[in-house]
C-alpha atoms as a PDB file:
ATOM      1  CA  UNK A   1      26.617  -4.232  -9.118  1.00  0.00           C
ATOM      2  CA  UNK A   2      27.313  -6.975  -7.094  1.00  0.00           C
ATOM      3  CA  UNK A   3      26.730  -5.502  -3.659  1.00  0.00           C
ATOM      4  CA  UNK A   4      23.420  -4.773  -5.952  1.00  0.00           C
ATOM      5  CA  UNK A   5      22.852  -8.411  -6.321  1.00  0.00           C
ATOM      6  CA  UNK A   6      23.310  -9.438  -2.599  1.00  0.00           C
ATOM      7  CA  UNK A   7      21.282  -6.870  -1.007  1.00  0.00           C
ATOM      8  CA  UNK A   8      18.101  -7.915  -3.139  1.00  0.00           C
ATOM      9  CA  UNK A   9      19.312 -11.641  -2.730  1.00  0.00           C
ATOM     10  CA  UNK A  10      19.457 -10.599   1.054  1.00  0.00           C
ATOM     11  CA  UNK A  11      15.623  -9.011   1.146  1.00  0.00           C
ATOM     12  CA  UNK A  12      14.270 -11.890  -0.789  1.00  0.00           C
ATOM     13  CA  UNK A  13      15.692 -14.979   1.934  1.00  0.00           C
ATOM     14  CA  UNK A  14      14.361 -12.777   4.527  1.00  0.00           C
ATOM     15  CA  UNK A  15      10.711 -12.317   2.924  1.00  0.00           C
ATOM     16  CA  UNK A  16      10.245 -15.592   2.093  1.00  0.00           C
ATOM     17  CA  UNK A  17      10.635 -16.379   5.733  1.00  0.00           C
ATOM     18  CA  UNK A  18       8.296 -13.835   6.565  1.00  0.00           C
ATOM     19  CA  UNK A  19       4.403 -14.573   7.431  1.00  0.00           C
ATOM     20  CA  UNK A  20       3.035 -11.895   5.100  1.00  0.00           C
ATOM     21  CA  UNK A  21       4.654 -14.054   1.939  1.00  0.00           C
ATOM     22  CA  UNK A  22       3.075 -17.099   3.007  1.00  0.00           C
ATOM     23  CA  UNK A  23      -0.900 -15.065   2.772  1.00  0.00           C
ATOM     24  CA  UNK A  24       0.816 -13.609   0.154  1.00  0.00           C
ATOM     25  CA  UNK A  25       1.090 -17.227  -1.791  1.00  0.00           C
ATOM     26  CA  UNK A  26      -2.071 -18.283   0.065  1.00  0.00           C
ATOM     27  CA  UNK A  27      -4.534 -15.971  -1.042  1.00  0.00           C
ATOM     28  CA  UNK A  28      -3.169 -15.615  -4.797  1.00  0.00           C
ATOM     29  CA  UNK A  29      -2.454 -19.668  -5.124  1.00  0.00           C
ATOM     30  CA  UNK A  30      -5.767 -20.496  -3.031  1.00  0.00           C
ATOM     31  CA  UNK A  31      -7.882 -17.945  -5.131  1.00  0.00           C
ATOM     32  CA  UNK A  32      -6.695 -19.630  -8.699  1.00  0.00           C
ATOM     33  CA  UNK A  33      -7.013 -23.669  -6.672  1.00  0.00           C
ATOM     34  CA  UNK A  34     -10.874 -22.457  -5.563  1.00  0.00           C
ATOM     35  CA  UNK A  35     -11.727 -21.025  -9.456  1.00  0.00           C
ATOM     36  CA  UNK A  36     -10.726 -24.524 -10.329  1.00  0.00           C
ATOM     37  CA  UNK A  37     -12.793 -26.310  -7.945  1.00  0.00           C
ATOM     38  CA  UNK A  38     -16.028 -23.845  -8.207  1.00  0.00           C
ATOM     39  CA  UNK A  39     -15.234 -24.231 -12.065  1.00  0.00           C
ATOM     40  CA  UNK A  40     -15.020 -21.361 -13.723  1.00  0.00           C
ATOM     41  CA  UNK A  41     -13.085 -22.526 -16.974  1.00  0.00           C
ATOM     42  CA  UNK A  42     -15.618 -24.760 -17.599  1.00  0.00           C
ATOM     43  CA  UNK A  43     -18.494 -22.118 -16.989  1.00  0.00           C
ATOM     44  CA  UNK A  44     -20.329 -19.645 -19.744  1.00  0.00           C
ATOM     45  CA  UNK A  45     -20.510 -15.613 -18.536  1.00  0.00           C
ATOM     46  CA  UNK A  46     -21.286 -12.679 -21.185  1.00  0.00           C
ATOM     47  CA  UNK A  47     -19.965 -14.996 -23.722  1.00  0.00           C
ATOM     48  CA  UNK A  48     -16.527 -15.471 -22.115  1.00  0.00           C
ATOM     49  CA  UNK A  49     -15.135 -19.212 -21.878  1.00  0.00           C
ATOM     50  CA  UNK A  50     -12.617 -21.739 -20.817  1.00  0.00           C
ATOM     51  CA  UNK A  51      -9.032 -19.439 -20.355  1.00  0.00           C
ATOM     52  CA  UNK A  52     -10.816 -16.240 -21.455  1.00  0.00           C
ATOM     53  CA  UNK A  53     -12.935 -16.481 -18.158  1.00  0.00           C
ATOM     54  CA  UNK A  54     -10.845 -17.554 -15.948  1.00  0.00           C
ATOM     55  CA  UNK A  55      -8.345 -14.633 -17.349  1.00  0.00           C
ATOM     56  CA  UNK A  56     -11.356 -12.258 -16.872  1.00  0.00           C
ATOM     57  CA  UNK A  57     -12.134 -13.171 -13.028  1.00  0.00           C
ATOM     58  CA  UNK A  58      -8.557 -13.280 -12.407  1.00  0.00           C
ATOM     59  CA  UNK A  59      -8.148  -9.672 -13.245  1.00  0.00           C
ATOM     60  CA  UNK A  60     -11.171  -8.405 -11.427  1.00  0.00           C
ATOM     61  CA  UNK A  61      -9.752 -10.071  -8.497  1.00  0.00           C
ATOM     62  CA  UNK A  62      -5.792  -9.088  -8.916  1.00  0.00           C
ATOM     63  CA  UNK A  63      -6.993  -4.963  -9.563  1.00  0.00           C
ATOM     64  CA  UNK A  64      -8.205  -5.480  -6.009  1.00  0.00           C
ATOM     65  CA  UNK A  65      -6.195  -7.537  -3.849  1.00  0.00           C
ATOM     66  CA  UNK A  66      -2.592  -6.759  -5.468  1.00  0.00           C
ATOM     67  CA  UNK A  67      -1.953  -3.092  -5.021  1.00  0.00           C
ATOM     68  CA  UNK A  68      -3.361  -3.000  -1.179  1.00  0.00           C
ATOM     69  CA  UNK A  69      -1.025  -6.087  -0.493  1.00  0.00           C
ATOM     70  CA  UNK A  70       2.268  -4.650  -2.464  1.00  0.00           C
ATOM     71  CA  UNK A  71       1.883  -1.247  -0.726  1.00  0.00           C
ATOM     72  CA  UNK A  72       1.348  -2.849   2.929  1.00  0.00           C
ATOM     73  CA  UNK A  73       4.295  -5.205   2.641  1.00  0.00           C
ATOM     74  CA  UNK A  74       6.749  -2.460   0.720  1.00  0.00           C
ATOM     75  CA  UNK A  75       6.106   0.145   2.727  1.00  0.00           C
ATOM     76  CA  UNK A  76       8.166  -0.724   6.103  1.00  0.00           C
ATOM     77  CA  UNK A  77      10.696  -2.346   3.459  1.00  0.00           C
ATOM     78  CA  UNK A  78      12.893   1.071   4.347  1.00  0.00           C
ATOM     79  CA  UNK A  79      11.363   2.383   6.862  1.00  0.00           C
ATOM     80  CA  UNK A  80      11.040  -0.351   8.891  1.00  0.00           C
ATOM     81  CA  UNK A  81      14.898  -0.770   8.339  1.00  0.00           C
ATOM     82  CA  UNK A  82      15.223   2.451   9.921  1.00  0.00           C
ATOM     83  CA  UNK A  83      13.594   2.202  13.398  1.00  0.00           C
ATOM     84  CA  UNK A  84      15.120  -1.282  13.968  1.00  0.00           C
ATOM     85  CA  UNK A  85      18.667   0.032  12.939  1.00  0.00           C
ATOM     86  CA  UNK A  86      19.317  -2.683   9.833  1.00  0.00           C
ATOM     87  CA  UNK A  87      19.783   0.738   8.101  1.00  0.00           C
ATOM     88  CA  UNK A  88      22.280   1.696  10.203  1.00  0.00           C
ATOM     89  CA  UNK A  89      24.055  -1.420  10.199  1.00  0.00           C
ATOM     90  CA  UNK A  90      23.501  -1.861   6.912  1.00  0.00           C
ATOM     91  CA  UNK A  91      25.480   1.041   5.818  1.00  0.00           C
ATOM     92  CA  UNK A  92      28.509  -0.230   7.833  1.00  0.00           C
ATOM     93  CA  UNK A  93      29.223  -2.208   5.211  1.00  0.00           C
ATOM     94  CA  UNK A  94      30.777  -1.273   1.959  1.00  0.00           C
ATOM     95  CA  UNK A  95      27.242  -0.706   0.225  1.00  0.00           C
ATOM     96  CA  UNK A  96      26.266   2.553  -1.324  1.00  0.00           C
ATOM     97  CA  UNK A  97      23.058   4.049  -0.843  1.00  0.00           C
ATOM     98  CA  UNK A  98      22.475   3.401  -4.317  1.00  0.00           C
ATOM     99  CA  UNK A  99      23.083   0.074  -4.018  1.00  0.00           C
ATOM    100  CA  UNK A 100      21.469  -0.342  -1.071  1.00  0.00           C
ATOM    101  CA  UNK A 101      18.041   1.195  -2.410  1.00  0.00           C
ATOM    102  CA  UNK A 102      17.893  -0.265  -5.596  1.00  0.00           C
ATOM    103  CA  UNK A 103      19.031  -3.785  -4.181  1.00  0.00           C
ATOM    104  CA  UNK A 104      16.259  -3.755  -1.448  1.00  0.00           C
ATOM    105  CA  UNK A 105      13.476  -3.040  -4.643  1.00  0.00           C
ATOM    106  CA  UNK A 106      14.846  -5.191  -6.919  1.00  0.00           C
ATOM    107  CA  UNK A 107      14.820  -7.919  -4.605  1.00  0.00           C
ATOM    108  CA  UNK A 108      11.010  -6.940  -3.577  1.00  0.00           C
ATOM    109  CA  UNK A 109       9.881  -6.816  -7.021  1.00  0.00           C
ATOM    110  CA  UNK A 110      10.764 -10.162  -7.444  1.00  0.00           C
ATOM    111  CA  UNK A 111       8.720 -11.673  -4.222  1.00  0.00           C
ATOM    112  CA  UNK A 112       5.434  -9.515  -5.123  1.00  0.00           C
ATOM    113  CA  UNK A 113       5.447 -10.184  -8.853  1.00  0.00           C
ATOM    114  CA  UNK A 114       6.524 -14.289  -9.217  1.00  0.00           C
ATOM    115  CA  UNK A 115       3.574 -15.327  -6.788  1.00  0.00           C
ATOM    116  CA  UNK A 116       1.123 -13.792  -9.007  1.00  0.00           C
ATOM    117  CA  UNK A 117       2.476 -14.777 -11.753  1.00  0.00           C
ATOM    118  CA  UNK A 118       2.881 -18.290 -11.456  1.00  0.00           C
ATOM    119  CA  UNK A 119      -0.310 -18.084 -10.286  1.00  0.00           C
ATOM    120  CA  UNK A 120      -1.542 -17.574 -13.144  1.00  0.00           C
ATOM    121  CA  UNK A 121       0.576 -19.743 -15.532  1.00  0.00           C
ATOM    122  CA  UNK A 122      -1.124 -22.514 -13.159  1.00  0.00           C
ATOM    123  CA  UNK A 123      -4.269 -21.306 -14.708  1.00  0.00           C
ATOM    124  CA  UNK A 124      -3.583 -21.143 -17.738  1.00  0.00           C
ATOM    125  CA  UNK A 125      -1.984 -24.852 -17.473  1.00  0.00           C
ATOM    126  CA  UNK A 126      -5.071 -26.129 -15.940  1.00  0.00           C
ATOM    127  CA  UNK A 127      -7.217 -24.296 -18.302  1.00  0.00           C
ATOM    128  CA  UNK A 128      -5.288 -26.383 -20.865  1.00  0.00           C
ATOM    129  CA  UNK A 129      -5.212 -29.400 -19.074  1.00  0.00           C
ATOM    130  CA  UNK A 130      -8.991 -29.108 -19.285  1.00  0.00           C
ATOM    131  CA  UNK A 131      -9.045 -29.085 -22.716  1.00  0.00           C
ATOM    132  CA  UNK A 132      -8.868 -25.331 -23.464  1.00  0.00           C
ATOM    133  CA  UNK A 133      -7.098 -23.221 -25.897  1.00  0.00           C
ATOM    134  CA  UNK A 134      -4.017 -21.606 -24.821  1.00  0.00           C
ATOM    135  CA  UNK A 135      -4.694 -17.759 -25.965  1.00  0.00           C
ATOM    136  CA  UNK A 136      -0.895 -16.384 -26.102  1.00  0.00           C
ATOM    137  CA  UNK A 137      -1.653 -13.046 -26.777  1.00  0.00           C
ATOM    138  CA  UNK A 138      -4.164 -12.549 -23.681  1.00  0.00           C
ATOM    139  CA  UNK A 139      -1.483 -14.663 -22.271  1.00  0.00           C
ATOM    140  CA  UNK A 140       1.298 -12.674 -22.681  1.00  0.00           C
ATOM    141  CA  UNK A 141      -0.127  -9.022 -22.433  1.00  0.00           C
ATOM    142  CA  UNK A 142      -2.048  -9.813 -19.043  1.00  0.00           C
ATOM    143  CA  UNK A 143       1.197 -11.009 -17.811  1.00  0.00           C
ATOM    144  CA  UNK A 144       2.989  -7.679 -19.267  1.00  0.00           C
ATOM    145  CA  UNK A 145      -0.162  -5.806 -17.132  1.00  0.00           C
ATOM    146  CA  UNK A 146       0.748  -7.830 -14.290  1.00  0.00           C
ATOM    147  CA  UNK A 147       4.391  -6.373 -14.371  1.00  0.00           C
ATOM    148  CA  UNK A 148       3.907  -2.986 -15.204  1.00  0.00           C
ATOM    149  CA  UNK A 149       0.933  -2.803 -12.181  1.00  0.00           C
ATOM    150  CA  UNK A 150       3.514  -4.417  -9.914  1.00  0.00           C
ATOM    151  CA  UNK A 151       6.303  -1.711 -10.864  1.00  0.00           C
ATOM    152  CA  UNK A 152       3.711   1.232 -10.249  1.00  0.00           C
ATOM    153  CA  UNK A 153       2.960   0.302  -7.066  1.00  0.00           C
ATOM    154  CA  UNK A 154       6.163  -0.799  -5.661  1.00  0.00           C
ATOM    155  CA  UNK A 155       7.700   2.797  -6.666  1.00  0.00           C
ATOM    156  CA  UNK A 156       4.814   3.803  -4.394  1.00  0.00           C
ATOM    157  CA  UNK A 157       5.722   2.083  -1.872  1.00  0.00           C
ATOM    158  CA  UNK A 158       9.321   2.855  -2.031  1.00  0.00           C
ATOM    159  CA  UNK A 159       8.373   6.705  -1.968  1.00  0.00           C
ATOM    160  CA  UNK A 160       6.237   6.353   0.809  1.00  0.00           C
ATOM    161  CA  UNK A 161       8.932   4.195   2.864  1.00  0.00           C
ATOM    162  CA  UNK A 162      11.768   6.684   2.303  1.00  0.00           C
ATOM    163  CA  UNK A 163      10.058  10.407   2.995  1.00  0.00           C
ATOM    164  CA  UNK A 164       8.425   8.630   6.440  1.00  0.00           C
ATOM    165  CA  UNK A 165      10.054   7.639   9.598  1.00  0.00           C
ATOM    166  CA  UNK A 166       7.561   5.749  11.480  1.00  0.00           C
ATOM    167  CA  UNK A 167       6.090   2.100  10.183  1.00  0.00           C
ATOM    168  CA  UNK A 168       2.898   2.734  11.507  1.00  0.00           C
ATOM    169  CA  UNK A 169       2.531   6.180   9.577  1.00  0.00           C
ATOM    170  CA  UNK A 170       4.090   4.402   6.677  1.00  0.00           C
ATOM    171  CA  UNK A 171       1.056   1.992   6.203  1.00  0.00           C
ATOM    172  CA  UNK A 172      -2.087   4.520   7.036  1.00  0.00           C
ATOM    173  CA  UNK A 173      -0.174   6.317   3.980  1.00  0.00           C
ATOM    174  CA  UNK A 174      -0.106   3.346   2.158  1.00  0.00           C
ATOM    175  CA  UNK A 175      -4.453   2.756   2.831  1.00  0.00           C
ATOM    176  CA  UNK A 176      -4.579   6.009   1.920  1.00  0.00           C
ATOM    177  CA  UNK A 177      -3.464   6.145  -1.112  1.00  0.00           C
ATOM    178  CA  UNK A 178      -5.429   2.561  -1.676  1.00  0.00           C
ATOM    179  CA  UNK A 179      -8.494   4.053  -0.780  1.00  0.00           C
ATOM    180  CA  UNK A 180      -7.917   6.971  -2.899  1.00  0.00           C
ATOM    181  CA  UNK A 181      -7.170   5.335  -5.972  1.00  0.00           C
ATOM    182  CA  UNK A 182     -10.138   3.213  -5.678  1.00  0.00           C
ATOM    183  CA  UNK A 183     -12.321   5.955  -5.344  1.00  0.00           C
ATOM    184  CA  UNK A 184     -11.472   7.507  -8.177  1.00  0.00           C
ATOM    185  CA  UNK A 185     -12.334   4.561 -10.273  1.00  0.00           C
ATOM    186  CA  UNK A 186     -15.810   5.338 -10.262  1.00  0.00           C
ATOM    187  CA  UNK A 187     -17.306   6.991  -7.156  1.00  0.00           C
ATOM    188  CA  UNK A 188     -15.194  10.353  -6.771  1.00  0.00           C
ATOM    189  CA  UNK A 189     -15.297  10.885 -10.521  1.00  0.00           C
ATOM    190  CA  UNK A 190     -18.881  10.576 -10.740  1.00  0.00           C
ATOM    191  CA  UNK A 191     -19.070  12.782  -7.602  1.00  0.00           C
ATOM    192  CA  UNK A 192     -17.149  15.353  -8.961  1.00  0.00           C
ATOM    193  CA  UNK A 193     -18.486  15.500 -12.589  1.00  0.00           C
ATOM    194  CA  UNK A 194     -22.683  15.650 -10.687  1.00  0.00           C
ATOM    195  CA  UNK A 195     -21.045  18.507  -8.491  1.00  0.00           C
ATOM    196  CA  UNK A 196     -19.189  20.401 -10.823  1.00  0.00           C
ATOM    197  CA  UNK A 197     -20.476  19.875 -14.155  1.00  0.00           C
ATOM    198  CA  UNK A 198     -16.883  18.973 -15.708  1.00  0.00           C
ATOM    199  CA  UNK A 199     -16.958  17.530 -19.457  1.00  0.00           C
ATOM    200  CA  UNK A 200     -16.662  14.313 -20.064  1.00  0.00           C
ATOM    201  CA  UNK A 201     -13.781  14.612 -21.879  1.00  0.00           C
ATOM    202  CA  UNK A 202     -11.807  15.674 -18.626  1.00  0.00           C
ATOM    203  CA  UNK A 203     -13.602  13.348 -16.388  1.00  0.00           C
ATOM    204  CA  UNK A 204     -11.791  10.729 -18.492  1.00  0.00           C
ATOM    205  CA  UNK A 205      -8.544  12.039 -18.965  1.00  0.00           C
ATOM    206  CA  UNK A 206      -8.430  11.942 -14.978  1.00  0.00           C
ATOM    207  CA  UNK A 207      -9.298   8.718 -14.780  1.00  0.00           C
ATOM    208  CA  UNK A 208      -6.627   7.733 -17.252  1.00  0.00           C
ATOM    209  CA  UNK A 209      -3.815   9.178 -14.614  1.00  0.00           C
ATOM    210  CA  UNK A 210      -4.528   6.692 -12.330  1.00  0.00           C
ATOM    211  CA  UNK A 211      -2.861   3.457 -13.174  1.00  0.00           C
ATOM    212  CA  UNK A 212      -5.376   1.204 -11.393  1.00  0.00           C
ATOM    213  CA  UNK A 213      -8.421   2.431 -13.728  1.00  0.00           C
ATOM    214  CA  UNK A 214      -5.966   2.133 -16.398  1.00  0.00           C
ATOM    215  CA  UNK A 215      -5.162  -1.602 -15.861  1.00  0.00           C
ATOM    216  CA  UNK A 216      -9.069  -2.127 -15.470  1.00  0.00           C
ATOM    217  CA  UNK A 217      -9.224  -0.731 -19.039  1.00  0.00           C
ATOM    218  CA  UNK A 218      -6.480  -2.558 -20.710  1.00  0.00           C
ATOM    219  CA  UNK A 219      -7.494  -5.247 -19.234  1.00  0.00           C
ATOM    220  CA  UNK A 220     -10.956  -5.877 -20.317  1.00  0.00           C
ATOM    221  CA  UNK A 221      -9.806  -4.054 -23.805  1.00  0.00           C
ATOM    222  CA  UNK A 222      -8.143  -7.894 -23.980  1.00  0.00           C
ATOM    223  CA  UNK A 223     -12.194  -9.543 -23.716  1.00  0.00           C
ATOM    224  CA  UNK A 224     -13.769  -7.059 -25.441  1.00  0.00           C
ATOM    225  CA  UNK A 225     -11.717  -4.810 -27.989  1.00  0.00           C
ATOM    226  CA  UNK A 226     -14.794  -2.950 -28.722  1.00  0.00           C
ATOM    227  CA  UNK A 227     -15.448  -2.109 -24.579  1.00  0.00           C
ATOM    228  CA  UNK A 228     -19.358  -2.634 -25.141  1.00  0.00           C
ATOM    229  CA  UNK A 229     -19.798  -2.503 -21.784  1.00  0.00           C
ATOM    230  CA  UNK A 230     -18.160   0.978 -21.235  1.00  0.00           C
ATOM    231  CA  UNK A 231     -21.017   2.403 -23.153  1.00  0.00           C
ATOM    232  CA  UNK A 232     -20.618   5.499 -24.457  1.00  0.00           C
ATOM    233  CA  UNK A 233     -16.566   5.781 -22.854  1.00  0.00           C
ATOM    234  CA  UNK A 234     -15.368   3.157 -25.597  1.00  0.00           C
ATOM    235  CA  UNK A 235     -16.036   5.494 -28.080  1.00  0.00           C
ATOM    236  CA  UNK A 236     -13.897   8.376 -26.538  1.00  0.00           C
ATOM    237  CA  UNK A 237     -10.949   5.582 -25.556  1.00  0.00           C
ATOM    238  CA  UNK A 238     -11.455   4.300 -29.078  1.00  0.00           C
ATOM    239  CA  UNK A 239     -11.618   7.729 -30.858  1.00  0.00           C
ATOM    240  CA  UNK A 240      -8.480   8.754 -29.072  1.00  0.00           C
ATOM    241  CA  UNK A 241      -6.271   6.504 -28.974  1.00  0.00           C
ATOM    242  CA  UNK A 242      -7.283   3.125 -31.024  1.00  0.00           C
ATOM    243  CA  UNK A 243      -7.274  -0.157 -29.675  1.00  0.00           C
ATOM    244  CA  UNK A 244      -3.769  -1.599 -29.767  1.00  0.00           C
ATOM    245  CA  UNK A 245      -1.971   2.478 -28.476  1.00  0.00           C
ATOM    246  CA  UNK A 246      -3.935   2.188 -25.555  1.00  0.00           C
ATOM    247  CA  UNK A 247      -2.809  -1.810 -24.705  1.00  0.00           C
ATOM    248  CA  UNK A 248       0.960  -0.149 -25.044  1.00  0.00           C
ATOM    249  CA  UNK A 249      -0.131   2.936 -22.770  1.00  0.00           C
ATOM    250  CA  UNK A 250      -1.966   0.553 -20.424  1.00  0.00           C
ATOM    251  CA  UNK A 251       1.370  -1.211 -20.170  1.00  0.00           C
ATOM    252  CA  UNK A 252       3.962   1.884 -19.914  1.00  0.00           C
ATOM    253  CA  UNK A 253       2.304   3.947 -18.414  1.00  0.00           C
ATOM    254  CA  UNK A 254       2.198   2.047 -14.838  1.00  0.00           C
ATOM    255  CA  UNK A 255       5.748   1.215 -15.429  1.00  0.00           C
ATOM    256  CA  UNK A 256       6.587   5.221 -15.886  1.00  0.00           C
ATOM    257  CA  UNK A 257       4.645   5.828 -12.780  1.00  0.00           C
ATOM    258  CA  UNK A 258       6.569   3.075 -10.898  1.00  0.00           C
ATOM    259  CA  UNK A 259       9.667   4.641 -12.190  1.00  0.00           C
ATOM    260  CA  UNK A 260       9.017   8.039 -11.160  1.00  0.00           C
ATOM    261  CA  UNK A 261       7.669   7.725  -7.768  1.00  0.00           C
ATOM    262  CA  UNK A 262      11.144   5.075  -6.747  1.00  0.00           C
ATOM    263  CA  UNK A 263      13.300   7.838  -8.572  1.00  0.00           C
ATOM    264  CA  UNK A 264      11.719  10.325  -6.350  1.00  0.00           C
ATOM    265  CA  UNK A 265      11.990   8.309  -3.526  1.00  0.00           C
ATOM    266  CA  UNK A 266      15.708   7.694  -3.986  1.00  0.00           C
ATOM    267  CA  UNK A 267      16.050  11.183  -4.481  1.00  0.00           C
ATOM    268  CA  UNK A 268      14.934  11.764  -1.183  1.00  0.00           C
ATOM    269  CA  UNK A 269      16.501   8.423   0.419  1.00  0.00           C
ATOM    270  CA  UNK A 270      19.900  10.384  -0.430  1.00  0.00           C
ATOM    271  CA  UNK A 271      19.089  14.207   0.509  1.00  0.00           C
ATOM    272  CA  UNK A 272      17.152  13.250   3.833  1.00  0.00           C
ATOM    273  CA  UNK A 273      18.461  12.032   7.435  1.00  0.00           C
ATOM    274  CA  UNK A 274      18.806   8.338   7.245  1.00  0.00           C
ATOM    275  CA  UNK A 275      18.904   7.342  10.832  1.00  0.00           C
END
């Protein structure tokens, strides 16, 4: 446990020397400084005000910008180890590969989740500041979203770093899968139910399997617990599962994915060549 410790103590010194962490701070600190000088708690949209809003536009920008930068700076976490040889010596040491593994996502977890959410507590301070009321719930579940998105998406990562070799294959997997996801919020599910003529009902269960559409839907679920502007979707997320199941399968199911995929890739980290 304590060779656990010091490798993710070890990966977190060396990201926050790294370039990527300071965009990484950058774009998620500057986005939250530029809603409060273009302000947006102090603005009226579809009834939303104060914290709610700035909550809202916050998530419509975090279900974009987060997973894209957590797989691009994860991905090369392992194998980028690999073709420099820090694996190698690495291993020298008396560190198991569990150890080693788990330490290096730990200690990742850590750098792509805090940002983000400090981030947003600095919203949610100013939004005070400002003379708004502090809405804990919203508070705390968007924050519990935050988490369990980060923990998808850095298992992800992990699994994509461990079964490749090469960096540069590592991230076009990682856009790939980006891209992919994204599509299938709207535009390949559309596609395929015009195409095929699939049911509604199974349209929807796909998109529920994706944890990005998911956190969309929990999300907004926090602004509107009706999901007016679903349309006719609310009433088969509704119908189904009710409002507050769904926030608790909005939250574990991302983690469960996250889970999975860095189980799967530690499966592999152990069974495959490491060097």
């Amino acid at each position: 446990m304590k060779n656990l410790f010091l490798i993710s103590k070890l990966d977190i010194k060396e990201s926050t020397r790294s370039r990527w962490f300071l965009v990484y701070l950058l774009v998620f600190g500057g986005l939250m400084a530029l809603f409060f000088i273009t302000g947006i708690t102090d603005s009226v949209v579809m009834g939303f005000t104060g914290l709610s809003r700035l909550l809202l536009v916050y998530m419509q920008v975090t279900i974009v910008i987060l997973p894209i930068f957590i797989l691009i700076t994860t991905v090369k976490s392992i194998s980028g180890d690999r073709e420099s040889a820090i694996l190698e010596y690495m291993l020298s040491f008396p560190v198991s590969l569990k150890e080693y593994y788990w330490g290096k996502m730990l200690g990742r977890f850590f750098i792509v989740f805090v940002p983000v959410f400090l981030a947003l507590i600095l919203g949610v301070i100013w939004g005070v500041f400002k003379g708004g009321e502090l809405p804990w719930k919203m508070l705390l579940v968007y924050s519990a979203f935050l988490f369990s998105m980060c923990a998808a998406f850095l298992g992800i990562a992990f699994f994509i770093s461990t079964i490749v070799k090469s960096h540069d294959v590592a991230l076009g997997a990682s856009f790939v899968v980006w891209i992919t996801l994204l599509a299938f919020l709207d535009i390949a599910l559309i596609g395929l139910m015009l195409a095929n003529r699939w049911s509604d009902e199974v349209i929807i269960s796909i998109a529920l399997l994706n944890p990005l559409e998911v956190f969309r839907v929990g999300a907004m679920s926090l602004f509107d617990p009706e999901l007016t502007v679903m349309g006719p979707v609310a009433y088969f997320l509704l119908d189904n599962f009710g409002h507050t199941p769904f926030i608790l399968y909005a939250i574990f199911y991302p983690l469960f994915v996250g889970f999975f995929f860095a189980a799967l890739g530690y499966y592999f980290f152990k069974k495959r060549d490491l060097l």
